[in-house]
PDB file of N, CA and C in Angstrom:
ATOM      1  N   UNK A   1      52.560 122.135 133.286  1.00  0.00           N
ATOM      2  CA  UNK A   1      51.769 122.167 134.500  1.00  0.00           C
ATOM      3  C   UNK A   1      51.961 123.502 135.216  1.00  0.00           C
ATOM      4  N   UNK A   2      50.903 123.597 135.746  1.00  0.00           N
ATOM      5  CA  UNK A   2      51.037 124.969 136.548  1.00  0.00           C
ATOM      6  C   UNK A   2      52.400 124.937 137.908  1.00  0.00           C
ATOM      7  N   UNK A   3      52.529 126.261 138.331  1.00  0.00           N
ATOM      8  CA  UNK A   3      53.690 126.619 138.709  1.00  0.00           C
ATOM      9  C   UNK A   3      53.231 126.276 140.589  1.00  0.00           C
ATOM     10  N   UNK A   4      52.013 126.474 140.400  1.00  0.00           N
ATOM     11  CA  UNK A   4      51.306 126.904 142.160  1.00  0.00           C
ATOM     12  C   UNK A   4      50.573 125.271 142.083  1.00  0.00           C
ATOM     13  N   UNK A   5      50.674 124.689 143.165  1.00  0.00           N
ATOM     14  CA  UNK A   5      50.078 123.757 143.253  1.00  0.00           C
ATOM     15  C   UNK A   5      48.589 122.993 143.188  1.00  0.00           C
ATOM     16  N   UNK A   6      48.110 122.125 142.383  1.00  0.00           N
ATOM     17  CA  UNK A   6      46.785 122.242 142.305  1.00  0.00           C
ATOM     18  C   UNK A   6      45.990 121.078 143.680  1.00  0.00           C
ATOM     19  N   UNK A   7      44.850 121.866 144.113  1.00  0.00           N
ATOM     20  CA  UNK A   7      44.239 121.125 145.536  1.00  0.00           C
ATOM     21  C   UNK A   7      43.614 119.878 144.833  1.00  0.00           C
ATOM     22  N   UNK A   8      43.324 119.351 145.303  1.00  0.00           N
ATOM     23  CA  UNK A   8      42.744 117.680 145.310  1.00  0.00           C
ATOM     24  C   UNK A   8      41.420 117.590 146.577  1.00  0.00           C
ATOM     25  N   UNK A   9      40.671 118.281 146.582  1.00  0.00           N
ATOM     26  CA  UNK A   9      40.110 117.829 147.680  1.00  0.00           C
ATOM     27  C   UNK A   9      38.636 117.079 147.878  1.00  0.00           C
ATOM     28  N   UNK A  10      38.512 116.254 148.797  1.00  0.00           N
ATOM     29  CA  UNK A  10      37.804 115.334 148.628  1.00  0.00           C
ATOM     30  C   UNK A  10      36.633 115.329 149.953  1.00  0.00           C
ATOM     31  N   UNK A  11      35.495 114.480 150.019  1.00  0.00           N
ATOM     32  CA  UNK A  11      34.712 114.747 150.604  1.00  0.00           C
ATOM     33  C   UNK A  11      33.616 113.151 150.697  1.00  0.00           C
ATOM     34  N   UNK A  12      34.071 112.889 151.875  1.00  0.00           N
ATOM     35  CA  UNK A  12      33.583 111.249 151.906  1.00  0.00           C
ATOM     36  C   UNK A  12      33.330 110.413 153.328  1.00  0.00           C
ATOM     37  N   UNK A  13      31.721 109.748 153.098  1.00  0.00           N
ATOM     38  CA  UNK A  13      31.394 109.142 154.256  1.00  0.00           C
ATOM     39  C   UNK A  13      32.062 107.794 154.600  1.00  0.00           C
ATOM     40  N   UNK A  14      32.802 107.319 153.163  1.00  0.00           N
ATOM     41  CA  UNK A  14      33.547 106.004 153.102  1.00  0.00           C
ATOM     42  C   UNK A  14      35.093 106.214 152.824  1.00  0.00           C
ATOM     43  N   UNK A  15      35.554 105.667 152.544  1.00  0.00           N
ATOM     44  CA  UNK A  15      36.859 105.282 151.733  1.00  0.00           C
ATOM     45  C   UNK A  15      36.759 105.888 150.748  1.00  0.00           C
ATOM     46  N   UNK A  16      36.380 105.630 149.543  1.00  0.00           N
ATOM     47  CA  UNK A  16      36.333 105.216 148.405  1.00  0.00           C
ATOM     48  C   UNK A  16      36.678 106.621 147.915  1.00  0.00           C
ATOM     49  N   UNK A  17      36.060 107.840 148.321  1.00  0.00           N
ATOM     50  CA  UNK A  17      36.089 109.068 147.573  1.00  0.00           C
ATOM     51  C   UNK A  17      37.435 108.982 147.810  1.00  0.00           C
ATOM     52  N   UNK A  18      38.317 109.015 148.884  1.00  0.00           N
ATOM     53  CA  UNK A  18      39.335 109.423 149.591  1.00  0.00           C
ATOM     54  C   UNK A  18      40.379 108.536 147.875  1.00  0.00           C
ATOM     55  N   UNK A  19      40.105 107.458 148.013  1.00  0.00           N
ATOM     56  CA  UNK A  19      40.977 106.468 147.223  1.00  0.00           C
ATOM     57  C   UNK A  19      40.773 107.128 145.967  1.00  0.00           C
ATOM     58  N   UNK A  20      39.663 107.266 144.896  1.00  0.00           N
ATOM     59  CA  UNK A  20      39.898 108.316 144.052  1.00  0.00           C
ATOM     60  C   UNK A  20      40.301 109.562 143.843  1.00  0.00           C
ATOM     61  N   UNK A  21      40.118 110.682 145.074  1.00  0.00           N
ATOM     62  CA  UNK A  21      41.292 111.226 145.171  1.00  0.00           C
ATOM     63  C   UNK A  21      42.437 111.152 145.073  1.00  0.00           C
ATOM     64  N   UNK A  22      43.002 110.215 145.797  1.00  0.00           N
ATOM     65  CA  UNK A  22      44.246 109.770 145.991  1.00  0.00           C
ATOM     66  C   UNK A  22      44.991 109.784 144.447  1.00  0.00           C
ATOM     67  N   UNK A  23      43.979 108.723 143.903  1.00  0.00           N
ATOM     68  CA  UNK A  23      44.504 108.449 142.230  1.00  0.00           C
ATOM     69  C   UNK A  23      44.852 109.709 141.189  1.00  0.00           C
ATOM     70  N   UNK A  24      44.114 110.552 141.815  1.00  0.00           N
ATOM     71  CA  UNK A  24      43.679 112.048 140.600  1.00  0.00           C
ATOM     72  C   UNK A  24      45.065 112.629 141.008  1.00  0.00           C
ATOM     73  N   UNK A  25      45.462 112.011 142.353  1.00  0.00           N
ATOM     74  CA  UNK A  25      46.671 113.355 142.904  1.00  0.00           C
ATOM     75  C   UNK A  25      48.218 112.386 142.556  1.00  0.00           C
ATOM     76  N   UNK A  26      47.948 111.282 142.221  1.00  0.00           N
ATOM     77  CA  UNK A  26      48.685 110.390 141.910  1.00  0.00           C
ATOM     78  C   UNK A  26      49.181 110.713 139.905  1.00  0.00           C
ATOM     79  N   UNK A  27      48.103 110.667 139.262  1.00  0.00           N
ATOM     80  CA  UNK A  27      48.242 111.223 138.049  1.00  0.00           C
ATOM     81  C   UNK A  27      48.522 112.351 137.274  1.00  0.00           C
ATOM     82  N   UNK A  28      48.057 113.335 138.349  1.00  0.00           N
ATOM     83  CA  UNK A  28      48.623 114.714 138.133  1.00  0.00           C
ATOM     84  C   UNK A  28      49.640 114.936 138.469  1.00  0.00           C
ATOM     85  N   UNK A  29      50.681 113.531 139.971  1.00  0.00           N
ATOM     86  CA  UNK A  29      51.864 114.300 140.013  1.00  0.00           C
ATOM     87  C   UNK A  29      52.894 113.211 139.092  1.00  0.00           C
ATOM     88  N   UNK A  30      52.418 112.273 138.592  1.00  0.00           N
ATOM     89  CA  UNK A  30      53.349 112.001 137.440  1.00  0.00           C
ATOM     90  C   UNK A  30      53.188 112.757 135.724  1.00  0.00           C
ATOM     91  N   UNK A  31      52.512 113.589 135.727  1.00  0.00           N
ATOM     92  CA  UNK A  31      52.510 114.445 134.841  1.00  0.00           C
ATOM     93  C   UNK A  31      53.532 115.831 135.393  1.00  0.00           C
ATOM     94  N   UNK A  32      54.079 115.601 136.636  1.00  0.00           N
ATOM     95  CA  UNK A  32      55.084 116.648 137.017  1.00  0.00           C
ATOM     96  C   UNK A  32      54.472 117.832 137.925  1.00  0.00           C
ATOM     97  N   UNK A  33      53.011 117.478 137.867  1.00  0.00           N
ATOM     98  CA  UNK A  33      52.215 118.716 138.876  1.00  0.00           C
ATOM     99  C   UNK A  33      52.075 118.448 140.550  1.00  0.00           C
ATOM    100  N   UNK A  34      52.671 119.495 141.145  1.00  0.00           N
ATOM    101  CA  UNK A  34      52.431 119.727 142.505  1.00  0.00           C
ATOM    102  C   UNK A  34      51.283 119.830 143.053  1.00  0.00           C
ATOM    103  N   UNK A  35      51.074 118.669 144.030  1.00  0.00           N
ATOM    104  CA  UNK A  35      49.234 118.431 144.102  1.00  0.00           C
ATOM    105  C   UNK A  35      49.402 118.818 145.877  1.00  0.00           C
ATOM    106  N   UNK A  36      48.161 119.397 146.244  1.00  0.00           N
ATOM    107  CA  UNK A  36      47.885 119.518 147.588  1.00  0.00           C
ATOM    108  C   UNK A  36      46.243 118.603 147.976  1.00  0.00           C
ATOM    109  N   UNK A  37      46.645 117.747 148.785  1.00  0.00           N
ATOM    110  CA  UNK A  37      45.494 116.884 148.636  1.00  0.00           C
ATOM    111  C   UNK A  37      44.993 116.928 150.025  1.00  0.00           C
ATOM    112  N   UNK A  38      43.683 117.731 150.389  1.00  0.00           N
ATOM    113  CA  UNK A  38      43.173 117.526 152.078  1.00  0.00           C
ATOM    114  C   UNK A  38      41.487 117.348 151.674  1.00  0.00           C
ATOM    115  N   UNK A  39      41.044 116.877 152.603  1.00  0.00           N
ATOM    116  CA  UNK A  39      39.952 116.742 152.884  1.00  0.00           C
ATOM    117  C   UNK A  39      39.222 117.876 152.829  1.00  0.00           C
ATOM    118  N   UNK A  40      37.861 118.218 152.325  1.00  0.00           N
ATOM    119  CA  UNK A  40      37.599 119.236 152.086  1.00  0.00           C
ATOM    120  C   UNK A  40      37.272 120.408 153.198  1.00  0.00           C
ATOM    121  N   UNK A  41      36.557 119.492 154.265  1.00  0.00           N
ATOM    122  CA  UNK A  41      36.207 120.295 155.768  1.00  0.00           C
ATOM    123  C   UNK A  41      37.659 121.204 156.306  1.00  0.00           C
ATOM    124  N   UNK A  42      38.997 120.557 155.769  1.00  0.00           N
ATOM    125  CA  UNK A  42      40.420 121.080 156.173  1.00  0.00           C
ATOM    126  C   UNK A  42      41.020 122.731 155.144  1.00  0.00           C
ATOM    127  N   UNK A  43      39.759 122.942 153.976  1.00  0.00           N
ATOM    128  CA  UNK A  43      40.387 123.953 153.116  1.00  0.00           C
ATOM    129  C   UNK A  43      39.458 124.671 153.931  1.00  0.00           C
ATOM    130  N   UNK A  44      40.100 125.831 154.304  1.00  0.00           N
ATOM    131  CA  UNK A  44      39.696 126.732 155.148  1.00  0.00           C
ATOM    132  C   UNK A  44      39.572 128.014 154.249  1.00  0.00           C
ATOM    133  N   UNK A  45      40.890 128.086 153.390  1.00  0.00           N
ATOM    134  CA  UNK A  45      41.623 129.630 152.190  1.00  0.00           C
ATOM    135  C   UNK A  45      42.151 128.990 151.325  1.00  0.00           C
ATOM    136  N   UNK A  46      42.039 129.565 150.066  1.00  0.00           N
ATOM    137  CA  UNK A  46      42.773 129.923 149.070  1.00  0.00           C
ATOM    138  C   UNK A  46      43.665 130.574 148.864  1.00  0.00           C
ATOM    139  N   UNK A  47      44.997 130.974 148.434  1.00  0.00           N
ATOM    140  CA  UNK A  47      45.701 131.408 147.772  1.00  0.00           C
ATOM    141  C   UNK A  47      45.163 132.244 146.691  1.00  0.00           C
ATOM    142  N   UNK A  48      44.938 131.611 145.698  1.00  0.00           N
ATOM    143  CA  UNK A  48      44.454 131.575 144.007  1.00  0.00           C
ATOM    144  C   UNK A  48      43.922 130.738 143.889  1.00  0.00           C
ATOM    145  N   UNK A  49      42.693 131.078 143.300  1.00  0.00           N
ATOM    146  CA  UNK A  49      42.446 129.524 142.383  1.00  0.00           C
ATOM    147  C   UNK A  49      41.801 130.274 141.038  1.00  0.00           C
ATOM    148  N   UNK A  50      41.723 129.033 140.071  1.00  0.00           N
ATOM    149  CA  UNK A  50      41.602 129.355 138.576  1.00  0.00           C
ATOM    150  C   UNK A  50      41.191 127.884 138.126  1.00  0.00           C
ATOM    151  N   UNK A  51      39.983 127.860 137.780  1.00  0.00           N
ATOM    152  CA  UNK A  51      39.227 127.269 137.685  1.00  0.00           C
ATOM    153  C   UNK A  51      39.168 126.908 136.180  1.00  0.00           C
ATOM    154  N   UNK A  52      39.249 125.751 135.634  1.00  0.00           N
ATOM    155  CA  UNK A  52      39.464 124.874 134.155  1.00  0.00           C
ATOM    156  C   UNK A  52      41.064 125.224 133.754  1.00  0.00           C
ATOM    157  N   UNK A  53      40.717 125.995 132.120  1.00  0.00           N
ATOM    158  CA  UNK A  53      42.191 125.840 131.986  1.00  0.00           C
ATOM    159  C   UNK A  53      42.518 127.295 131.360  1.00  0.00           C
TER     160      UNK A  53
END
């Protein structure tokens, strides 16, 4: 897994997106990856990003 943490971010008039998020950031961090999970209106900047693999 990568070294820099990967975002999770989500974007929802209900629940539901939020809860699949949740899961994606749930699975990636039992694979050992450092997840940053906000709402999308809250990512303001990037760091890095790198997009697939």
């Amino acid at each position: 897994m990568p070294d820099q943490p990967i975002l999770v971010a989500y974007a929802s008039h209900t629940v539901s997106t939020e809860e699949v998020a949740e899961a994606i950031a749930t699975a990636l961090q039992e694979h050992s990856a450092r997840v940053d999970m906000h709402p999308v209106q809250d990512v303001t900047a990037l760091k890095s990003c790198r997009v697939g693999g």
